[in-house]
C-alpha atoms as a PDB file:
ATOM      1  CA  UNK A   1     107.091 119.547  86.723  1.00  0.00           C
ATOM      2  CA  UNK A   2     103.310 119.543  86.410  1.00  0.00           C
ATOM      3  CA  UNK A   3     101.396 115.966  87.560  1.00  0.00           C
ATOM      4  CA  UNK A   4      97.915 115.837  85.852  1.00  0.00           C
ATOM      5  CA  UNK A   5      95.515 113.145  87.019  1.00  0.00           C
ATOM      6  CA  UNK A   6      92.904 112.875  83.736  1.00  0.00           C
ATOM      7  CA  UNK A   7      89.838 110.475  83.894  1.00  0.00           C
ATOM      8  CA  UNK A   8      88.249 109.425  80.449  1.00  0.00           C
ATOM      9  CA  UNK A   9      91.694 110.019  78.824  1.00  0.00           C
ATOM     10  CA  UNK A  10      91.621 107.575  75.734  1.00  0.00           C
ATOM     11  CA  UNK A  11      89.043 109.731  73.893  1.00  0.00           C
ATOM     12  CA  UNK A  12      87.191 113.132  73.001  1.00  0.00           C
ATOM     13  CA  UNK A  13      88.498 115.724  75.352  1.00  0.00           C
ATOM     14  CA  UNK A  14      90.054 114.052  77.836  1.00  0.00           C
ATOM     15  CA  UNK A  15      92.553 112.279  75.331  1.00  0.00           C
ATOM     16  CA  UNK A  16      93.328 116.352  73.730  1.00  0.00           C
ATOM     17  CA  UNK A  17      93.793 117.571  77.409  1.00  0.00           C
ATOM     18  CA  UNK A  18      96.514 114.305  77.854  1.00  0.00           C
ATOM     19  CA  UNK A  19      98.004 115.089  74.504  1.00  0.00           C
ATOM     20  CA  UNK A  20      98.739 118.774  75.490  1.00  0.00           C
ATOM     21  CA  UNK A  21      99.427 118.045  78.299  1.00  0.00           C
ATOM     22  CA  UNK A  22     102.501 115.786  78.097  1.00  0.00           C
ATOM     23  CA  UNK A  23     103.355 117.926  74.866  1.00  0.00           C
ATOM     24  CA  UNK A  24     104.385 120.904  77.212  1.00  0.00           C
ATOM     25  CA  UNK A  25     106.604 117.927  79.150  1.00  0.00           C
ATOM     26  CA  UNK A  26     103.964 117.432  82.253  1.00  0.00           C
ATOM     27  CA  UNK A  27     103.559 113.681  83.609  1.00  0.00           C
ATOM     28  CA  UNK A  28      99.893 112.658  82.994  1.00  0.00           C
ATOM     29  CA  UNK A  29      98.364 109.873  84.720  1.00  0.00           C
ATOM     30  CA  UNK A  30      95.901 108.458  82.413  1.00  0.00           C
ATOM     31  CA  UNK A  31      92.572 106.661  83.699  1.00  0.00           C
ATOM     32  CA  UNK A  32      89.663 105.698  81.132  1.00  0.00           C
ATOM     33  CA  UNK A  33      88.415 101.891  81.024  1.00  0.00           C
ATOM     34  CA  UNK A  34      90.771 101.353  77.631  1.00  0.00           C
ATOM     35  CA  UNK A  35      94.458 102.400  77.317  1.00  0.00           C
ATOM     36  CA  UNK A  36      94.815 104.472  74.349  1.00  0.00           C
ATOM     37  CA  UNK A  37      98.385 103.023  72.807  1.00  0.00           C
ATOM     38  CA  UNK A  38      98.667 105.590  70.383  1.00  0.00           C
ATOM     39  CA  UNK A  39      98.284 108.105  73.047  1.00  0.00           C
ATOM     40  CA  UNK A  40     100.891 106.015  75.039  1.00  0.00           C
ATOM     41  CA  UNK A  41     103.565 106.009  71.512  1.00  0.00           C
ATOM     42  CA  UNK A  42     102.924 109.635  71.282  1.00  0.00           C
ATOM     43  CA  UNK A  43     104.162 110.595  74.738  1.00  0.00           C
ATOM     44  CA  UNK A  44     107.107 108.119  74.619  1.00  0.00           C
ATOM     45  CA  UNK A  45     107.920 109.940  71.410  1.00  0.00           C
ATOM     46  CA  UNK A  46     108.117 113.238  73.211  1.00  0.00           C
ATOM     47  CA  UNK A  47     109.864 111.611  76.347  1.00  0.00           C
ATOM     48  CA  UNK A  48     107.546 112.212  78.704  1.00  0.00           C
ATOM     49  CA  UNK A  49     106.304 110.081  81.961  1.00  0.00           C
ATOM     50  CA  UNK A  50     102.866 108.414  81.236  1.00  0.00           C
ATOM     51  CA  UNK A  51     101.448 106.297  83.541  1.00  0.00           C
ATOM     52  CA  UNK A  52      97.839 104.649  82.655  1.00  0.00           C
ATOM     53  CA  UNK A  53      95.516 103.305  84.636  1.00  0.00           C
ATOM     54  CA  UNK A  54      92.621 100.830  83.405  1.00  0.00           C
ATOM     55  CA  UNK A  55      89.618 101.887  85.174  1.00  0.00           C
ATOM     56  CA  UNK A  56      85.662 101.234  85.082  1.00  0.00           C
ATOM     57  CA  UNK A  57      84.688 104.184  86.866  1.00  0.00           C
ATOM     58  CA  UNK A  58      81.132 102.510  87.130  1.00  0.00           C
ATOM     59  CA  UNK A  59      82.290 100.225  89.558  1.00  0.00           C
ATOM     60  CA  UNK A  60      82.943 102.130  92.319  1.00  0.00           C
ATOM     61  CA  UNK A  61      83.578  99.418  94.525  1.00  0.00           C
ATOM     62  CA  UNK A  62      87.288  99.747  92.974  1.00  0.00           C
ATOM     63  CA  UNK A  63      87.342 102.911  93.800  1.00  0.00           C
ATOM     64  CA  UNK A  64      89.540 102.485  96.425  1.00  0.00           C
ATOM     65  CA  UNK A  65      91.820 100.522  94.777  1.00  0.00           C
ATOM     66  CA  UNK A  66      91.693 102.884  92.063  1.00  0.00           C
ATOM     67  CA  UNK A  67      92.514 105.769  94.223  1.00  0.00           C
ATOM     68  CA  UNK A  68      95.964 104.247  95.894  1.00  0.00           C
ATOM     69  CA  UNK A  69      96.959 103.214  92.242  1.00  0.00           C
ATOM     70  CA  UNK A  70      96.648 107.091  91.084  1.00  0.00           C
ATOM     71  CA  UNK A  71      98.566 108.314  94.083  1.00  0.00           C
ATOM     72  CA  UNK A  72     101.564 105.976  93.524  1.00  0.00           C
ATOM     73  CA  UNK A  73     102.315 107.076  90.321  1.00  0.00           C
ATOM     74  CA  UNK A  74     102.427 110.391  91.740  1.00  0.00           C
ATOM     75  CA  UNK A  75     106.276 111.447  92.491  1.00  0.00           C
ATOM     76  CA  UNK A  76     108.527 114.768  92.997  1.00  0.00           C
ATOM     77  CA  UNK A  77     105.898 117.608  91.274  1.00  0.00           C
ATOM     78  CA  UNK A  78     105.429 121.243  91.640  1.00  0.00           C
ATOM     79  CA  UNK A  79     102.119 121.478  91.045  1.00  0.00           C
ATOM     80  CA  UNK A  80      99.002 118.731  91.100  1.00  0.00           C
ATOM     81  CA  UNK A  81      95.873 118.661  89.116  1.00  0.00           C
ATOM     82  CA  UNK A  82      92.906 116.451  89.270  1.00  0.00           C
ATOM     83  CA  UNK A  83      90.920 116.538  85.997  1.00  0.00           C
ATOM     84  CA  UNK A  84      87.524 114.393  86.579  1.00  0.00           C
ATOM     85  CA  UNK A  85      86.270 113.963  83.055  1.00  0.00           C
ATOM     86  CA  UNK A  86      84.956 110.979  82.738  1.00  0.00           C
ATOM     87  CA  UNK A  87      80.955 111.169  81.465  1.00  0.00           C
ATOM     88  CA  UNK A  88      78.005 109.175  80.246  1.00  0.00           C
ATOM     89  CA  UNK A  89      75.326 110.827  78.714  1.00  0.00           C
ATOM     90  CA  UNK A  90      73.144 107.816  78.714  1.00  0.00           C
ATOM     91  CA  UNK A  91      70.312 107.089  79.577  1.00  0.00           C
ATOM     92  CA  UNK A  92      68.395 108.891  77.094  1.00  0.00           C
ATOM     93  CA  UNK A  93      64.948 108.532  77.693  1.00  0.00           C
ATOM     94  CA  UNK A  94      61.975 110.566  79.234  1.00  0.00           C
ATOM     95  CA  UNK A  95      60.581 110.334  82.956  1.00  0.00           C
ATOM     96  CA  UNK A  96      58.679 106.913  82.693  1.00  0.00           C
ATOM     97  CA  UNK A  97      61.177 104.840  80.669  1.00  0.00           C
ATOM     98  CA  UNK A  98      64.496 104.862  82.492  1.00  0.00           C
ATOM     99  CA  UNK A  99      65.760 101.681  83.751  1.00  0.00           C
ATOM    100  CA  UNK A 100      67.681 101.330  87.335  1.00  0.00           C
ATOM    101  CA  UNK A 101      71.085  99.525  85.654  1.00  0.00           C
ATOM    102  CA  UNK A 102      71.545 102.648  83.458  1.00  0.00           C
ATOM    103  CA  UNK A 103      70.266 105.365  85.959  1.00  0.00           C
ATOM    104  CA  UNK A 104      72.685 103.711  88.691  1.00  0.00           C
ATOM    105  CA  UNK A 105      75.799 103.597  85.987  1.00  0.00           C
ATOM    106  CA  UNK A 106      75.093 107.261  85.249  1.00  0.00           C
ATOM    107  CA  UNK A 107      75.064 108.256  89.173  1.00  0.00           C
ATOM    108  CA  UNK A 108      78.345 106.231  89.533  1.00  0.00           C
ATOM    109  CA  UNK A 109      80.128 107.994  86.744  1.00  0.00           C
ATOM    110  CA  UNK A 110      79.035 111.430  86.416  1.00  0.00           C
ATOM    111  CA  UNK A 111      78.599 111.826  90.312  1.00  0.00           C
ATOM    112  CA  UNK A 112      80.360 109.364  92.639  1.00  0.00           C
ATOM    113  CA  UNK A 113      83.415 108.654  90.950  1.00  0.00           C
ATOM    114  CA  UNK A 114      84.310 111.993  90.828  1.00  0.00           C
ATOM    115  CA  UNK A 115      83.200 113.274  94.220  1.00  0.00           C
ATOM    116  CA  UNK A 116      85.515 110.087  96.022  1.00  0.00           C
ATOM    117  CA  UNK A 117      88.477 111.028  93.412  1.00  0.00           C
ATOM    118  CA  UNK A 118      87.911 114.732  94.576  1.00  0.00           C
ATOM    119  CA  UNK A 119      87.408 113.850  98.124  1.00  0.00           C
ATOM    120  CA  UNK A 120      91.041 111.497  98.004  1.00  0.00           C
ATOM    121  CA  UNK A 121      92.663 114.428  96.352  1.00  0.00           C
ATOM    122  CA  UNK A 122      91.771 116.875  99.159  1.00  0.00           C
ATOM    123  CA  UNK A 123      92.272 114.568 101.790  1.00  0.00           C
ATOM    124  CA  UNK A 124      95.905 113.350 100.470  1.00  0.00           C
ATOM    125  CA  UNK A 125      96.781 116.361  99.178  1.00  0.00           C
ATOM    126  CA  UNK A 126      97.172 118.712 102.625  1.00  0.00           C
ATOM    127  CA  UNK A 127     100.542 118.816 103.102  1.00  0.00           C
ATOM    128  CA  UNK A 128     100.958 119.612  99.959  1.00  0.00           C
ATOM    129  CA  UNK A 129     101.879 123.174  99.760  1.00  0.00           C
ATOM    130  CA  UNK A 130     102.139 123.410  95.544  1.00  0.00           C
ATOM    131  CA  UNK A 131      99.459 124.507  92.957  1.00  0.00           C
ATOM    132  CA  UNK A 132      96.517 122.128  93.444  1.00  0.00           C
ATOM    133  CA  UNK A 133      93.649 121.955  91.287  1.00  0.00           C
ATOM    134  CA  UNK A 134      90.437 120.123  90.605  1.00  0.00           C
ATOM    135  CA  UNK A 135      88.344 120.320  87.807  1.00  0.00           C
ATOM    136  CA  UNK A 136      85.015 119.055  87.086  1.00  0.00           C
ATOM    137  CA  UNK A 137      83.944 118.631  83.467  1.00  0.00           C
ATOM    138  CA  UNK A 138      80.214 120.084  83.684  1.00  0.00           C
ATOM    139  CA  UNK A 139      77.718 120.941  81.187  1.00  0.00           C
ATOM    140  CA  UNK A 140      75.650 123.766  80.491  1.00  0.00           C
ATOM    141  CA  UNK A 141      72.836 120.842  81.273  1.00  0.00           C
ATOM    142  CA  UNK A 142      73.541 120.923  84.947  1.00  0.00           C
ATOM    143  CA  UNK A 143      71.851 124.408  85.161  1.00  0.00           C
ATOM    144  CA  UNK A 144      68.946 123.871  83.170  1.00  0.00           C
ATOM    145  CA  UNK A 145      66.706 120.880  82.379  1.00  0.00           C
ATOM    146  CA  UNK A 146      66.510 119.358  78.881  1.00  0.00           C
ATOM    147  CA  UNK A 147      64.298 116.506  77.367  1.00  0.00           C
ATOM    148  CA  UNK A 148      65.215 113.031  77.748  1.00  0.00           C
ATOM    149  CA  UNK A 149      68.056 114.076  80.098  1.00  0.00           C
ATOM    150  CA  UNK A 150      66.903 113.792  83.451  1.00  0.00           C
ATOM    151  CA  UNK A 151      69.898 111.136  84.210  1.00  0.00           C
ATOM    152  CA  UNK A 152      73.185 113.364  82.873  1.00  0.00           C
ATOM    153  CA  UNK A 153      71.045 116.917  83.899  1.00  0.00           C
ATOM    154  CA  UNK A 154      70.622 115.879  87.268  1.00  0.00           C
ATOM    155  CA  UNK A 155      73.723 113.846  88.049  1.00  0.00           C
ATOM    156  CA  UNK A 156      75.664 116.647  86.209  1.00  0.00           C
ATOM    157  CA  UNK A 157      73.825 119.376  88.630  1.00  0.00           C
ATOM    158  CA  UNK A 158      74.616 117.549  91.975  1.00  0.00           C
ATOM    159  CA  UNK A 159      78.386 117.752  90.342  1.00  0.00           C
ATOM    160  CA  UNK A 160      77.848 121.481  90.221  1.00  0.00           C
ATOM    161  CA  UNK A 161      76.414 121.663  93.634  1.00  0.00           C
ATOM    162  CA  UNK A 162      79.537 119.427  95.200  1.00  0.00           C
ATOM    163  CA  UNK A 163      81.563 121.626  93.463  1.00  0.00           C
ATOM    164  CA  UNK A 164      80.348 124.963  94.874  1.00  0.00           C
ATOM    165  CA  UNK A 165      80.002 123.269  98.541  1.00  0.00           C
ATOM    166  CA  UNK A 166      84.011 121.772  98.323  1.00  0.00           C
ATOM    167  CA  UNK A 167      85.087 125.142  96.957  1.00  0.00           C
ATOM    168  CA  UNK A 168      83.561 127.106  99.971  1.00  0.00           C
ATOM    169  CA  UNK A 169      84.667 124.767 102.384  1.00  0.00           C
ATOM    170  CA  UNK A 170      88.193 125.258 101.048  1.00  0.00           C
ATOM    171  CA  UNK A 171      88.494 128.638 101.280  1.00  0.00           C
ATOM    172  CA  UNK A 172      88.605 128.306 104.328  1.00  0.00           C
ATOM    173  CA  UNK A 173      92.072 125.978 104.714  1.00  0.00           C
ATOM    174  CA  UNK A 174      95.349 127.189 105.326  1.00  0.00           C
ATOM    175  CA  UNK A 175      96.671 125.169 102.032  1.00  0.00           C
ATOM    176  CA  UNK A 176      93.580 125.292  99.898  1.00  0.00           C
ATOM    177  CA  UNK A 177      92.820 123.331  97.190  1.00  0.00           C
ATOM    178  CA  UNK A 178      91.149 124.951  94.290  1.00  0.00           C
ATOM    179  CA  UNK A 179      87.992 123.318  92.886  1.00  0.00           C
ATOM    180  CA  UNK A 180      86.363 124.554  89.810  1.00  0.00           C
ATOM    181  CA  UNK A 181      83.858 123.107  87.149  1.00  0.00           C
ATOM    182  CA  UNK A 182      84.283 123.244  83.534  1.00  0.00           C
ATOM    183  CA  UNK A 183      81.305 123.033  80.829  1.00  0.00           C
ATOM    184  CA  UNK A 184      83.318 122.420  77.244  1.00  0.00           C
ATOM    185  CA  UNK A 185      79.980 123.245  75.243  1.00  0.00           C
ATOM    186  CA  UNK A 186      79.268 121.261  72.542  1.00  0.00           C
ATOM    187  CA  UNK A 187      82.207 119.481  70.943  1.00  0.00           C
ATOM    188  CA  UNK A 188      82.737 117.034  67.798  1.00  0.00           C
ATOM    189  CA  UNK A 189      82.746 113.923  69.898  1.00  0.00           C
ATOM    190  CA  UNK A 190      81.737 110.381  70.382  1.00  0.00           C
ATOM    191  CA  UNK A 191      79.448 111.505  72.695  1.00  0.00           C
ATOM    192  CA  UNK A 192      77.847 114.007  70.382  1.00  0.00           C
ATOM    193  CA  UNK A 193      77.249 111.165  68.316  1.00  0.00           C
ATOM    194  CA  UNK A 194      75.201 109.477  70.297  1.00  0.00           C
ATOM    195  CA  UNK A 195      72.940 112.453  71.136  1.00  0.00           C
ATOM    196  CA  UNK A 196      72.466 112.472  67.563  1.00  0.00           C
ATOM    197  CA  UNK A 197      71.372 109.126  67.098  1.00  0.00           C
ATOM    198  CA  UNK A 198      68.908 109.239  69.927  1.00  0.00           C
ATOM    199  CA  UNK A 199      65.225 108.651  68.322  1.00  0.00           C
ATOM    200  CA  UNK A 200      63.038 112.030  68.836  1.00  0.00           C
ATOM    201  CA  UNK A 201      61.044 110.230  70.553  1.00  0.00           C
ATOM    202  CA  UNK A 202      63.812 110.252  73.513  1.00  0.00           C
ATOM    203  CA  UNK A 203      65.144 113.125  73.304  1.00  0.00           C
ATOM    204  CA  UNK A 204      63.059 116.216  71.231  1.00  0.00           C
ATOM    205  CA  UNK A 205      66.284 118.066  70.512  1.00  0.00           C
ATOM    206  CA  UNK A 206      68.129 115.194  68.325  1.00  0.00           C
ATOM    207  CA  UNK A 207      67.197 117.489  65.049  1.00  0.00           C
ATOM    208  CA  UNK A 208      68.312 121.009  66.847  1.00  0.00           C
ATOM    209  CA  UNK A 209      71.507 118.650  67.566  1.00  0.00           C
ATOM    210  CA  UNK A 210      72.149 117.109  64.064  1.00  0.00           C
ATOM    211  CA  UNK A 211      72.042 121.000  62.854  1.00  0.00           C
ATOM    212  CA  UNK A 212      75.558 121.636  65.015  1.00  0.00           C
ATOM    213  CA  UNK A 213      76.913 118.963  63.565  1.00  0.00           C
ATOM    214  CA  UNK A 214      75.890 119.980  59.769  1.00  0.00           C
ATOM    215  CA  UNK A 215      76.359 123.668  60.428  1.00  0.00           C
ATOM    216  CA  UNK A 216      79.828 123.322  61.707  1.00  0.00           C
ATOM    217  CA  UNK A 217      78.969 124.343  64.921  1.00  0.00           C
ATOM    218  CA  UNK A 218      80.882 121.552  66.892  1.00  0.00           C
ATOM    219  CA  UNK A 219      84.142 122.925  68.579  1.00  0.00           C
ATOM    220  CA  UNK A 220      87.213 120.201  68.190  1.00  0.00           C
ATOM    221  CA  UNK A 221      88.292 118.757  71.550  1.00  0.00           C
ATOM    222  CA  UNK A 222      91.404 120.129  71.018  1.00  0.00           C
ATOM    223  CA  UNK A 223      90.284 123.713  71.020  1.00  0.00           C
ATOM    224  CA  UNK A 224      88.407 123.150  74.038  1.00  0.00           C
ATOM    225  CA  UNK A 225      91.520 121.554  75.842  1.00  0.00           C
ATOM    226  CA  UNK A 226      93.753 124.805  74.952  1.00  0.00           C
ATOM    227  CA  UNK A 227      91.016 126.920  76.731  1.00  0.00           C
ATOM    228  CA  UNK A 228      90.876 124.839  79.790  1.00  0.00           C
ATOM    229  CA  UNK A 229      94.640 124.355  80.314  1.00  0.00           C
ATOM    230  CA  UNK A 230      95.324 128.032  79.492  1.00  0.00           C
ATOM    231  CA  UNK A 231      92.341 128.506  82.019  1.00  0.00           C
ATOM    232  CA  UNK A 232      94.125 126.719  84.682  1.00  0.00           C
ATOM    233  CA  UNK A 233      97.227 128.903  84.707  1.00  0.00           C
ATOM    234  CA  UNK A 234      95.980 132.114  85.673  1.00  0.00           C
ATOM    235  CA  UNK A 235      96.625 133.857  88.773  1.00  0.00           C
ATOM    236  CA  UNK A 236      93.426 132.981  90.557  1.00  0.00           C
ATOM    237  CA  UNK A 237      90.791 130.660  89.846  1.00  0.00           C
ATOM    238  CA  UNK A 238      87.710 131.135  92.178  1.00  0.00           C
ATOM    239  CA  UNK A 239      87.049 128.421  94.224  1.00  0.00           C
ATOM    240  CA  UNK A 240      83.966 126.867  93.983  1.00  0.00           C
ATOM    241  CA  UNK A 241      82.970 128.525  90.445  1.00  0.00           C
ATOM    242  CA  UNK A 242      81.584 127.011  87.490  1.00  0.00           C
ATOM    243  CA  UNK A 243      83.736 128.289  84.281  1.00  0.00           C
ATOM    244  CA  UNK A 244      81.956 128.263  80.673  1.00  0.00           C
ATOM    245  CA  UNK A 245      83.986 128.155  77.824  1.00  0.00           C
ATOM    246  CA  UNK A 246      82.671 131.029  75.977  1.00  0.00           C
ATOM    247  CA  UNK A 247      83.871 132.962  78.318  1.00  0.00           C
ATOM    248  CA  UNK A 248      87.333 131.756  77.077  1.00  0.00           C
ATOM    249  CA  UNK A 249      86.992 132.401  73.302  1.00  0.00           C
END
């Protein structure tokens, strides 16, 4: 039996990673700010242990509630993962315009929510001698700045960074745990949405973006989940490393 924690599991790619997931029989511990009851129907049609968790990641004073909620559902497993995918991409605006409510929602969602999950997971996790794995959903815009993104570039980069700094410090442990980021590309999601609605004015890419979307160019969530979870089974994974997924294709 597999046990995968997934955060921002009622939608886009989190919600196809839950879906395969339980479909192969693992127990999935959902946690997005919504419960998803048709993803809920689906895995009681396949028999399979859901648990789900209603969550606002962006308050992260409930984070430690939050965490000893997760870690009771978790029972008799072989092998634990931690999937932190949970994102906002807003605010979109340039340098000038950004307002503190939004800035402070993005820092809570894209970086400290997953760092203290991570951090639990490590901490709780020691005596655990079975597969354990954390992955952080990244973004080819934590490596390289882009217009009207200085919220999700930068909180997505200090992600990255955590990453890489967790992954070298666990190399070093007798009964490492394996932390790894992710960047899914560009997918055919809500999110993608929104980037295209942004006003050019925001964000000087919204046309380059519409032209994925009316190109075909937009990879399906499920695709992208198949890569990552097919990702997660090899051999070795190397800790600390940021995985792209056209390397996967």
């Amino acid at each position: 039996m597999k046990t995968y924690i997934i955060t921002g599991s009622s939608k886009g790619l989190g919600k196809a990673i839950s879906e395969q997931c339980f479909q192969k029989g693992n127990h999935c511990i959902l946690v997005a700010r919504s419960t998803n009851e048709e993803l809920i129907e689906k895995a009681k049609h396949h028999g399979i242990k859901v648990s789900s968790i209603s969550a606002d990641l962006s308050k992260t004073e409930e984070l430690p509630a939050l965490i000893e909620k997760i870690f009771t559902e978790i029972g008799e497993t072989d092998e634990l993962y931690l999937i932190n995918n949970a994102g906002v991409i807003e605010p979109i605006k340039p340098v000038g315009q950004l307002e503190q409510e939004k800035m402070e929602i993005s820092m809570k969602v894209n970086y400290l929510a997953p760092v203290m999950l991570s951090n639990a997971f490590i901490e709780r996790t020691k005596d655990f001698n079975g597969k354990k794995i954390i992955v952080n959903v990244s973004s080819g815009a934590a490596l390289r700045p882009i217009h009207g993104w200085s919220a999700y570039c930068s909180t997505k980069a200090a992600l990255e960074m955590f990453t890489r700094t967790a992954g070298l410090e666990q190399q070093k442990e007798k009964s490492p745990v394996t932390i790894v980021s992710f960047s899914p590309g560009i997918m055919d999601t809500e999110m993608q949405a929104n980037i295209r609605t942004a006003d050019e004015k925001d964000f000087a890419d919204a046309t380059t973006f519409q032209s994925y979307k009316d190109k075909g160019m937009l990879r399906t969530p499920q695709v992208v989940a198949e890569k990552l979870l097919n990702l997660l089974q090899q051999e070795v994974l190397e800790n600390g490393r940021f995985y792209d997924i056209k390397e996967l294709l």
